[in-house]
C-alpha atoms as a PDB file:
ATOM      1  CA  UNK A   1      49.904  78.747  44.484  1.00  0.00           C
ATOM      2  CA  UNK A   2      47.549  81.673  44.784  1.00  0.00           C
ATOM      3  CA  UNK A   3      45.695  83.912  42.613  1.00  0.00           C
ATOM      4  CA  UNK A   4      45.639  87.751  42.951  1.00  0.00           C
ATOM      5  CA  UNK A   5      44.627  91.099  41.439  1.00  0.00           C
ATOM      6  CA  UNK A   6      46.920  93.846  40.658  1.00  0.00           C
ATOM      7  CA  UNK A   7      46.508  97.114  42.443  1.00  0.00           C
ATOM      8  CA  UNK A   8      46.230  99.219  39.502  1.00  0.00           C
ATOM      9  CA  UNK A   9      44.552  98.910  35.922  1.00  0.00           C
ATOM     10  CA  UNK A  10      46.161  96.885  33.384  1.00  0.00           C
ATOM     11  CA  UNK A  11      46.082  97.669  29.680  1.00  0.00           C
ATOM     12  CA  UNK A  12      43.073  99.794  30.369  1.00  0.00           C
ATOM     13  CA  UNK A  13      40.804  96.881  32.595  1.00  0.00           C
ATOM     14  CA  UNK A  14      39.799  96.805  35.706  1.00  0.00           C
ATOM     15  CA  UNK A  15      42.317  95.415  38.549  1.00  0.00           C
ATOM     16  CA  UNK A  16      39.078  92.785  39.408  1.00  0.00           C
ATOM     17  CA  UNK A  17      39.112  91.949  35.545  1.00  0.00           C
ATOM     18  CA  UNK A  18      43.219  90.976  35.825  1.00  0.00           C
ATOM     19  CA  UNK A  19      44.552  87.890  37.577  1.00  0.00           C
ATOM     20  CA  UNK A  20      47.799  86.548  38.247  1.00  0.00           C
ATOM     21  CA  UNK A  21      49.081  82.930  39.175  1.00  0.00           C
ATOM     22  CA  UNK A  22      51.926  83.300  42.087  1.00  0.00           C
ATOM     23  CA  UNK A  23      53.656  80.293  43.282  1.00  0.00           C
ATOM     24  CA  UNK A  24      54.661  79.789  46.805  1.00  0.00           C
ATOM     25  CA  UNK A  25      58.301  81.744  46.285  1.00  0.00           C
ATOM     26  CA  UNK A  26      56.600  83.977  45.489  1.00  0.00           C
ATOM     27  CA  UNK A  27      57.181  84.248  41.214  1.00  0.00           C
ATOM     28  CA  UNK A  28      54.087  84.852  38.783  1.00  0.00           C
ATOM     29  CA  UNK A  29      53.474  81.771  36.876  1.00  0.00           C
ATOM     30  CA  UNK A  30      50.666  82.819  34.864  1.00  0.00           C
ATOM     31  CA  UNK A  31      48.243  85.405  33.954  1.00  0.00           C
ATOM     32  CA  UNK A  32      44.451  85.680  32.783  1.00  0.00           C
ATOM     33  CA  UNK A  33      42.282  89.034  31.901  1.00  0.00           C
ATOM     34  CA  UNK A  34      38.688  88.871  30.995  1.00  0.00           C
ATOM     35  CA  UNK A  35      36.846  91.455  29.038  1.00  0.00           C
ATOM     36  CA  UNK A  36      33.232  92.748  29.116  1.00  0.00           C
ATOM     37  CA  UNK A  37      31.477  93.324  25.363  1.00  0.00           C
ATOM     38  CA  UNK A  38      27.849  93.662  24.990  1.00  0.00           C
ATOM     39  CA  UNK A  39      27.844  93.191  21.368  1.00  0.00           C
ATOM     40  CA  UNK A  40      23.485  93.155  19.835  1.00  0.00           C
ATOM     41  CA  UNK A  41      24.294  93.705  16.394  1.00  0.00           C
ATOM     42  CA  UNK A  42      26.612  90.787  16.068  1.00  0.00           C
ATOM     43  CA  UNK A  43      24.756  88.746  18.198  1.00  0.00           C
ATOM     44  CA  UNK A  44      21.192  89.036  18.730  1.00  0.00           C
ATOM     45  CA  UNK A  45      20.587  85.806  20.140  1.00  0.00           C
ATOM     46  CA  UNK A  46      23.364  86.421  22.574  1.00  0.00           C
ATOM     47  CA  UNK A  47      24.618  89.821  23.210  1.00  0.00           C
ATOM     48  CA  UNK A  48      26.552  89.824  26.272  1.00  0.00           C
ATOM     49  CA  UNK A  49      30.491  87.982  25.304  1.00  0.00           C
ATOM     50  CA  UNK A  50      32.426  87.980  27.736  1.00  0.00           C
ATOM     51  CA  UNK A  51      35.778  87.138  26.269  1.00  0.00           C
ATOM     52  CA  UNK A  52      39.177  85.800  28.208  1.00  0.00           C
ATOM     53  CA  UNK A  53      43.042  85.220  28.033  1.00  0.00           C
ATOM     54  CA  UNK A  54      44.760  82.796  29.495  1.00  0.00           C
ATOM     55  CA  UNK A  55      48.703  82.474  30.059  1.00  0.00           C
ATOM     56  CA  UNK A  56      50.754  79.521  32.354  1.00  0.00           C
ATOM     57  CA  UNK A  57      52.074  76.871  32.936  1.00  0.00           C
ATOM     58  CA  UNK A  58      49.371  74.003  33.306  1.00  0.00           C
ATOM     59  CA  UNK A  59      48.841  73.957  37.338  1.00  0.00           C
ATOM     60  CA  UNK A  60      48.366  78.225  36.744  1.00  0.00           C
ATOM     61  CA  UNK A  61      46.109  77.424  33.843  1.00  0.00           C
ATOM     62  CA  UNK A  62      43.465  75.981  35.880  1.00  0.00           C
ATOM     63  CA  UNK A  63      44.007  77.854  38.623  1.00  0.00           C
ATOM     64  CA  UNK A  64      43.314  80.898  36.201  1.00  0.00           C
ATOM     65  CA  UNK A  65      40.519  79.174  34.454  1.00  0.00           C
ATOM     66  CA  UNK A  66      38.593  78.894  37.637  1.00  0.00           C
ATOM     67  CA  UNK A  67      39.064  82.859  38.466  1.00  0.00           C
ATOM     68  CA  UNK A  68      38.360  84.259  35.033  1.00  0.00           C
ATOM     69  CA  UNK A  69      34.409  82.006  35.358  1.00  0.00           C
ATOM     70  CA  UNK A  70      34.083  83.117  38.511  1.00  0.00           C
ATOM     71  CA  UNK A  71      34.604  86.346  37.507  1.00  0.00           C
ATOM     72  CA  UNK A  72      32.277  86.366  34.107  1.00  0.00           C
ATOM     73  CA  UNK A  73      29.576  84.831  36.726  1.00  0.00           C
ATOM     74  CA  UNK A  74      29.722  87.907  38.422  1.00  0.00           C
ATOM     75  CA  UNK A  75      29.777  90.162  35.398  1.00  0.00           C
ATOM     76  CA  UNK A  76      27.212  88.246  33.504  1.00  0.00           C
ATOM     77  CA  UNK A  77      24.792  90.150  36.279  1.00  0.00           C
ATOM     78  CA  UNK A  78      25.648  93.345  34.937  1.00  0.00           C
ATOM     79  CA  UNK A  79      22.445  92.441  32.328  1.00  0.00           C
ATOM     80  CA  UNK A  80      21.246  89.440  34.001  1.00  0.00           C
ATOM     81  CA  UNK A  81      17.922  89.103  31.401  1.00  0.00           C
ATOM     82  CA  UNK A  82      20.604  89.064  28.903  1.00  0.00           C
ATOM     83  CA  UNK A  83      22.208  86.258  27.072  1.00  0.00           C
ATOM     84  CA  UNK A  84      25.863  85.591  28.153  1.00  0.00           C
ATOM     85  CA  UNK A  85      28.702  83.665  26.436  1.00  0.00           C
ATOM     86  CA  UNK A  86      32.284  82.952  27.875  1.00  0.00           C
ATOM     87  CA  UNK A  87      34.929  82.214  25.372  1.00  0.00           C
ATOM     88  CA  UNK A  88      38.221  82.639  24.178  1.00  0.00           C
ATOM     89  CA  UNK A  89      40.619  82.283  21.419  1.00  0.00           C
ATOM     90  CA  UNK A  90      42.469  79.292  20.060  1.00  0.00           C
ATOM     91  CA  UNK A  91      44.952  78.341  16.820  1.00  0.00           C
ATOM     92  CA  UNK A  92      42.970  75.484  15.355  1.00  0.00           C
ATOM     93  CA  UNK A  93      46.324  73.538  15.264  1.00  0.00           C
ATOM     94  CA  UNK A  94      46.127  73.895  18.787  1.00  0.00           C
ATOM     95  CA  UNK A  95      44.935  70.484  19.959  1.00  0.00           C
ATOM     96  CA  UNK A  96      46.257  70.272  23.624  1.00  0.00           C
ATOM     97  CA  UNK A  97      43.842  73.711  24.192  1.00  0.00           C
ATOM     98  CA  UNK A  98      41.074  72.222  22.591  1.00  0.00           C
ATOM     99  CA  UNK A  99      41.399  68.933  24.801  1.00  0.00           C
ATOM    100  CA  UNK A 100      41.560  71.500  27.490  1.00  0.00           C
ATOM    101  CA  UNK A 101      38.352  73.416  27.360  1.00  0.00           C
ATOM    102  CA  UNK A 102      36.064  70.111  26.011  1.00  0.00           C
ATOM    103  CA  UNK A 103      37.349  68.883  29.180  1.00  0.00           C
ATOM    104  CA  UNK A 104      36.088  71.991  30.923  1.00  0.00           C
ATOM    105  CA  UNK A 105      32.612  71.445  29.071  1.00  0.00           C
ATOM    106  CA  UNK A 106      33.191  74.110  26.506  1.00  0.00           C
ATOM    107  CA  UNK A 107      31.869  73.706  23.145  1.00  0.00           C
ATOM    108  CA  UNK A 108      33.943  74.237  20.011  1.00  0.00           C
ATOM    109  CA  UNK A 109      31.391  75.391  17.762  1.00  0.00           C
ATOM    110  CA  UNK A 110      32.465  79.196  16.828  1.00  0.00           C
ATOM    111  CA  UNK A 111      35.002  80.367  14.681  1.00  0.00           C
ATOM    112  CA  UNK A 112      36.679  83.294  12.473  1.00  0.00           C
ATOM    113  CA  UNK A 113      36.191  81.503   9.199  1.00  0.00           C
ATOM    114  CA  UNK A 114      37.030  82.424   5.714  1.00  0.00           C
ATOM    115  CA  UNK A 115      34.083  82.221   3.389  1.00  0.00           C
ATOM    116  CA  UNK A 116      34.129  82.088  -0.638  1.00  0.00           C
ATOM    117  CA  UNK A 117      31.238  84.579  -2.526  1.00  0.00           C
ATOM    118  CA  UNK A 118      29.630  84.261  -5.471  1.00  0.00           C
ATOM    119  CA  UNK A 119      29.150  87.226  -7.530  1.00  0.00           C
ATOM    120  CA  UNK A 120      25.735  88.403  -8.939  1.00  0.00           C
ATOM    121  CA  UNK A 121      25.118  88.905 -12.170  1.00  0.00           C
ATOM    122  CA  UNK A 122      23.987  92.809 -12.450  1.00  0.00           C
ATOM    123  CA  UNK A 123      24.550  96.284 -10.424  1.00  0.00           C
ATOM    124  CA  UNK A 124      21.866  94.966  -7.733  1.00  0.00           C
ATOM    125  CA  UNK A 125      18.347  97.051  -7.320  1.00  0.00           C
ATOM    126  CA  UNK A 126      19.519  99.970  -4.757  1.00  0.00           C
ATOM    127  CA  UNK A 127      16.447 100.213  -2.253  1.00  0.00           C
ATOM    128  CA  UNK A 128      14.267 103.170  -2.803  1.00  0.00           C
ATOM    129  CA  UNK A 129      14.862 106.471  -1.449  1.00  0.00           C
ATOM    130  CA  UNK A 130      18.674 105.222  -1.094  1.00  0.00           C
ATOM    131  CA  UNK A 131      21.946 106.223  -3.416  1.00  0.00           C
ATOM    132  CA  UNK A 132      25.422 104.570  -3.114  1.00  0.00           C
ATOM    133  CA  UNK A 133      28.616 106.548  -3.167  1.00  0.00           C
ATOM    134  CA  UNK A 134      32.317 106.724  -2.518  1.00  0.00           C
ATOM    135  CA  UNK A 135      33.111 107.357   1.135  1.00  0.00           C
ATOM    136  CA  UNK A 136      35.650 110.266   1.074  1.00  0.00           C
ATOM    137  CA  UNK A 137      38.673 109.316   2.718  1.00  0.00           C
ATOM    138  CA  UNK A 138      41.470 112.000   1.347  1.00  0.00           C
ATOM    139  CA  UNK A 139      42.233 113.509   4.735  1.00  0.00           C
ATOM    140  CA  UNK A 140      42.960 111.874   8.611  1.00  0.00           C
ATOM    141  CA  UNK A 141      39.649 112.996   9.908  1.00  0.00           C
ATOM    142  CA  UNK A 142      37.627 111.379   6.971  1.00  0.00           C
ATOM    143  CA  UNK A 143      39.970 107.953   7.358  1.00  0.00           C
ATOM    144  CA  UNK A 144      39.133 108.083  11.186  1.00  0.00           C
ATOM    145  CA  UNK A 145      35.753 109.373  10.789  1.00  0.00           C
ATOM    146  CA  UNK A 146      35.035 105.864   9.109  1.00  0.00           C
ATOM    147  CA  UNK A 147      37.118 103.808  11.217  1.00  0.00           C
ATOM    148  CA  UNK A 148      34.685 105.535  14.110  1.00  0.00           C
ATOM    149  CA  UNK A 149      31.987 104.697  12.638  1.00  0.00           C
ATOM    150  CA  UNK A 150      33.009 101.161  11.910  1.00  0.00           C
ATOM    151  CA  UNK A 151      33.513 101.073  15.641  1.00  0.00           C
ATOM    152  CA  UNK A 152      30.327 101.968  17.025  1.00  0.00           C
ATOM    153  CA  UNK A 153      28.634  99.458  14.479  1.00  0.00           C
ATOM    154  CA  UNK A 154      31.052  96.417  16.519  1.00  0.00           C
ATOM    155  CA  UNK A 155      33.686  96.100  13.933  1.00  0.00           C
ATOM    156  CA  UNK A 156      36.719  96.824  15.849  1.00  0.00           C
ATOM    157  CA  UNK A 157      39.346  94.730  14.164  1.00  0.00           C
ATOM    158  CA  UNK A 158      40.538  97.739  11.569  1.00  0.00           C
ATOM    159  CA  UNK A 159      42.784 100.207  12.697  1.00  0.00           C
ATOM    160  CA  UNK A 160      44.788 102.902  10.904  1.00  0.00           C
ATOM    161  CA  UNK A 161      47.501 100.711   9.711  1.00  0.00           C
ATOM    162  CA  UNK A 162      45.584  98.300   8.171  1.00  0.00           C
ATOM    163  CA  UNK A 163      43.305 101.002   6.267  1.00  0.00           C
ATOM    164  CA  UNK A 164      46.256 102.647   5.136  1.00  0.00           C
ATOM    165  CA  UNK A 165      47.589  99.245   3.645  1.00  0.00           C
ATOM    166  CA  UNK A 166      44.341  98.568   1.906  1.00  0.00           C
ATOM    167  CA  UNK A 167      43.727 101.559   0.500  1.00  0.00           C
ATOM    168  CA  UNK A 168      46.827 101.375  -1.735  1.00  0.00           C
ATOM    169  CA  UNK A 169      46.268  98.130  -3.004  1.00  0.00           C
ATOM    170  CA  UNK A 170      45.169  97.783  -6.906  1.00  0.00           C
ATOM    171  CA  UNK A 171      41.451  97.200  -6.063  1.00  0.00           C
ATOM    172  CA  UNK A 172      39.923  99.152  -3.140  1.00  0.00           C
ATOM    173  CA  UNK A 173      36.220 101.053  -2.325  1.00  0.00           C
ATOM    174  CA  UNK A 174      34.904 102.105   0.285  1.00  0.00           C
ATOM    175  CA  UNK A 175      31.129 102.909  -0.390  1.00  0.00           C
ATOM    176  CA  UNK A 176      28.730 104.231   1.522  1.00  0.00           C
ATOM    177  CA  UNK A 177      24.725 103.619   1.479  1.00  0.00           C
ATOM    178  CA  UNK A 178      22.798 106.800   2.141  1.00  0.00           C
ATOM    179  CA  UNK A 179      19.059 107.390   3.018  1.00  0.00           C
ATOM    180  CA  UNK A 180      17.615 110.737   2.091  1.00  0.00           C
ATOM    181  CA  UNK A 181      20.851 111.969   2.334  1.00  0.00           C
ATOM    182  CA  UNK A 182      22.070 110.631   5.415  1.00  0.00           C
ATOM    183  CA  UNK A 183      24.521 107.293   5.553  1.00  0.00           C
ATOM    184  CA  UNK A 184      23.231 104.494   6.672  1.00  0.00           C
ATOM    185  CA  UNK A 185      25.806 102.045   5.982  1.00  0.00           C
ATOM    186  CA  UNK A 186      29.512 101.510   4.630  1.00  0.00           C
ATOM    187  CA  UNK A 187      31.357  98.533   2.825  1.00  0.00           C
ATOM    188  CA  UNK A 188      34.884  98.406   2.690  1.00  0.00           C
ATOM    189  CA  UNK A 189      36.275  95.579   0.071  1.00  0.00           C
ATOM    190  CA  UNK A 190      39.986  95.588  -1.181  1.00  0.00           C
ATOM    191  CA  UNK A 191      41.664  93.051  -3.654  1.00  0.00           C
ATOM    192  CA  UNK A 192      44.885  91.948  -5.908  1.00  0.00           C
ATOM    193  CA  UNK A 193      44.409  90.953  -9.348  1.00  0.00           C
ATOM    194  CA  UNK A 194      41.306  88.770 -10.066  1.00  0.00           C
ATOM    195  CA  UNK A 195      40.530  88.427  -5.440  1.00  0.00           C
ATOM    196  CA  UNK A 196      39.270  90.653  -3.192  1.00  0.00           C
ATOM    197  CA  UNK A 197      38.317  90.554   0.623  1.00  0.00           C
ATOM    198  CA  UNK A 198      35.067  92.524   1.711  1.00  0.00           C
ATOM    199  CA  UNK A 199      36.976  93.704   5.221  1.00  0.00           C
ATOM    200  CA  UNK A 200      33.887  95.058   6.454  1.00  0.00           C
ATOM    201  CA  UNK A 201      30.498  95.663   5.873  1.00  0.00           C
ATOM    202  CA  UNK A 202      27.599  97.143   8.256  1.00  0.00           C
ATOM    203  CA  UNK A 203      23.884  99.239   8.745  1.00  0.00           C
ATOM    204  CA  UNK A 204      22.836 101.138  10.918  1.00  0.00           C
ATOM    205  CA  UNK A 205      20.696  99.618  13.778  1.00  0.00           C
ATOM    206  CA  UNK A 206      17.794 101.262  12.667  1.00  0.00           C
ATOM    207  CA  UNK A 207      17.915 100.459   9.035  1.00  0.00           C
ATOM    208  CA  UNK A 208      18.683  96.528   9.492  1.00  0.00           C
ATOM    209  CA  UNK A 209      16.456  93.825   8.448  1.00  0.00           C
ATOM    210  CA  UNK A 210      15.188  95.541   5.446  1.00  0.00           C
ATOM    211  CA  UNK A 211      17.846  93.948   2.893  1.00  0.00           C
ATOM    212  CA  UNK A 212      20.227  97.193   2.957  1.00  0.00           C
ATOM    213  CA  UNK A 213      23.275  95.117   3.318  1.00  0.00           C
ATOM    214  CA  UNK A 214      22.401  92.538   0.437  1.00  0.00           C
ATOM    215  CA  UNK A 215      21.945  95.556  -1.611  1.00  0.00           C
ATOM    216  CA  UNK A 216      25.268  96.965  -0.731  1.00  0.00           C
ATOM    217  CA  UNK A 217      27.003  94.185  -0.976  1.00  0.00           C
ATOM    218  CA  UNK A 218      25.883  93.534  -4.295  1.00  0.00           C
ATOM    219  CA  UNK A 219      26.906  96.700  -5.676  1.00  0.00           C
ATOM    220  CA  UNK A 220      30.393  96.905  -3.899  1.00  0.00           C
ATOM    221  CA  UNK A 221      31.237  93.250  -5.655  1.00  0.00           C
ATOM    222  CA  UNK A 222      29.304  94.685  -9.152  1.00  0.00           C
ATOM    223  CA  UNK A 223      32.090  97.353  -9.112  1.00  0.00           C
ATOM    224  CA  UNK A 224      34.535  95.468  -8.092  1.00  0.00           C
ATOM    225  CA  UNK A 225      33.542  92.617 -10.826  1.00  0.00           C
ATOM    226  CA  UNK A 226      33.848  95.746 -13.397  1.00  0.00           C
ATOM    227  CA  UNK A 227      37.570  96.026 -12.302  1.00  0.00           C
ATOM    228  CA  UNK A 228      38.561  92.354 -13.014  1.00  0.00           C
ATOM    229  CA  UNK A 229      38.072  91.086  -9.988  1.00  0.00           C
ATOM    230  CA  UNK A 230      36.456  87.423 -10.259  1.00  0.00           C
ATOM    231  CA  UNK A 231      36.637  85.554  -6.650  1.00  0.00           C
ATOM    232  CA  UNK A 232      35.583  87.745  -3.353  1.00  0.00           C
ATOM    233  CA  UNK A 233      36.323  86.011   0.274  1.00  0.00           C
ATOM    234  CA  UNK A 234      35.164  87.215   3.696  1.00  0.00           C
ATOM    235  CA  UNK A 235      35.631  87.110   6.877  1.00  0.00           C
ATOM    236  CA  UNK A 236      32.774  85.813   8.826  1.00  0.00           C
ATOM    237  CA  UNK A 237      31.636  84.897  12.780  1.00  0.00           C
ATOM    238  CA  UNK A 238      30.028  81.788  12.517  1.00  0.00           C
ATOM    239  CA  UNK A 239      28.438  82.376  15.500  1.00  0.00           C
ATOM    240  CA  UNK A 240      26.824  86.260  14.449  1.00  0.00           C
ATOM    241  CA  UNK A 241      22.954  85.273  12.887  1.00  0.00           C
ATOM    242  CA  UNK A 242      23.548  88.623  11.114  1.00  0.00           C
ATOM    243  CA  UNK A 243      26.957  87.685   9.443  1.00  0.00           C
ATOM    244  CA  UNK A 244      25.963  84.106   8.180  1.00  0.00           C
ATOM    245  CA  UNK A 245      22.857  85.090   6.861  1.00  0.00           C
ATOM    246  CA  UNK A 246      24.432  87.358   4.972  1.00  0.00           C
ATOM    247  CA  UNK A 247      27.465  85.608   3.416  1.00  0.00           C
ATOM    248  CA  UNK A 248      24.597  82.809   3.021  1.00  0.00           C
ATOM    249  CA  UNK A 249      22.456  84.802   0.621  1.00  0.00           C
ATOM    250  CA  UNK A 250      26.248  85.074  -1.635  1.00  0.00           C
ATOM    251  CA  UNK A 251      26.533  81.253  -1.765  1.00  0.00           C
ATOM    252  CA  UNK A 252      29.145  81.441   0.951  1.00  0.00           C
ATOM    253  CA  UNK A 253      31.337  78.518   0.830  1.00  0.00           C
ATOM    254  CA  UNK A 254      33.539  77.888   3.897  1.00  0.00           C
ATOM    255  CA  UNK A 255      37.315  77.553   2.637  1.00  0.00           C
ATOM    256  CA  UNK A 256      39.646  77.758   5.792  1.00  0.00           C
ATOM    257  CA  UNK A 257      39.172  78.938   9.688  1.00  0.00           C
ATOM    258  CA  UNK A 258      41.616  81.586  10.898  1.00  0.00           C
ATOM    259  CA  UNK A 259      40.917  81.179  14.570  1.00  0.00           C
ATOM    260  CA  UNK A 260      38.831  78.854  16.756  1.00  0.00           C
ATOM    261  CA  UNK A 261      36.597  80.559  19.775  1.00  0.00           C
ATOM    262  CA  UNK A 262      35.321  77.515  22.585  1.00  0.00           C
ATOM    263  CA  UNK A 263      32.714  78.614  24.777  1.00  0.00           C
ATOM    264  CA  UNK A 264      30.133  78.620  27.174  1.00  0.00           C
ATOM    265  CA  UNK A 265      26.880  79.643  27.536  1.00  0.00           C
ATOM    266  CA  UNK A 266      26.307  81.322  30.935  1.00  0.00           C
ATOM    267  CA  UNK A 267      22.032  81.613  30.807  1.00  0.00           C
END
């Protein structure tokens, strides 16, 4: 069995990036891509993640696993004074994966996890020289004009389906932070009934770490609370500093895990 690269992009990465598991007739028995993220808001304390697939039988799987750390050996000296984690994705029912990579010395300490907020009594004090508002989002290039922005801050996950879906449920805001005029930061929350999910919340590099996103956050779930909504649940990284400290300053209670992420650290 052998491992190759295809000759052309795949999916938009780099042949080098792609591998595929051939046995010796010549058939693909498995497949691996790894991906390149350098990700500082999320993760100060480590912002190069370097994250992989695998596919395969369990003779390809190895064969794989060995070519995709190879690889993120090599890429992790794209920023060598930078902090570099490998990992991947895993159901947590899964428990022949995560025998797998413990075996392979990966740790199992990161997840997607659902979180429980409490909500605080009061609008919230709005930092001075700041004003909250609705985001406007009645045409395509004000829906994507958020969604962009949401993208450049490292929240990728939301796409034009899924804001579309939200937006018509019963409880939904978008609202923005602003700073002299000029925004600084968004929250998006949406909800049924008496629950909502915050689906995404961010500042601005240069306005972080001066308690803008405890404010906002306490005035999205303040008008949200006015609606009728009376339990709020996030999404959080467990591994993102920035993410747990926030959730932590709402009470956050962990109440399930959506996805597991074993790793590595490569520095």
């Amino acid at each position: 069995m052998t491992i190759v690269h295809p000759e052309q992009p795949v999916n938009n990465l780099n042949p080098e990036d792609v591998f595929f598991a051939i046995d010796d007739l010549g058939a693909q028995t498995g497949y691996a891509y790894i991906l390149y993220q350098l990700q500082p808001g999320l993760y100060p304390d480590c912002p190069v993640n370097l994250y992989f697939s695998i596919e395969g039988d369990d003779s390809s799987r190895y064969l794989l696993f060995g070519a995709v750390v190879a690889r993120a050996r090599q890429l992790q000296n794209v920023n060598p004074q930078l902090r570099a984690r490998l990992y991947t994705g895993l159901d947590p029912q899964d428990e022949n994966g995560r025998d797998f990579y413990l075996h392979n010395g990966f740790d199992l300490d990161a997840s997607d996890a659902v979180v429980s907020l409490q909500i605080p009594f009061g609008d919230g004090r709005i930092p001075m020289s700041c004003t909250v508002a609705a985001v406007p989002l009645n045409t395509w290039e004000e829906q994507q004009g958020l969604l962009s922005r949401l993208q450049l801050n490292e929240l990728t996950y939301l796409d034009r389906n899924a804001l579309m879906e939200i937006m018509h449920m019963q409880h939904f805001i978008a609202l923005g932070l602003y700073r002299n005029a000029g925004l600084i930061g968004e929250a998006v929350m949406a909800g049924m009934g008496d629950q909502a999910e915050l689906v995404a919340i961010y500042i601005e590099p240069s306005s972080r770490r001066q308690g803008m996103a405890r404010a906002l956050l306490h005035r999205t779930m303040a008008i949200m609370a006015a609606e009728g909504v009376a339990r709020v649940s996030a999404r959080v990284m467990t591994h993102s500093l920035p993410q747990m400290h926030l959730m932590n300053d709402f009470g956050a209670q962990q109440t399930g895990v959506r996805m597991l992420f074993p790793g590595m650290y490569l520095n």
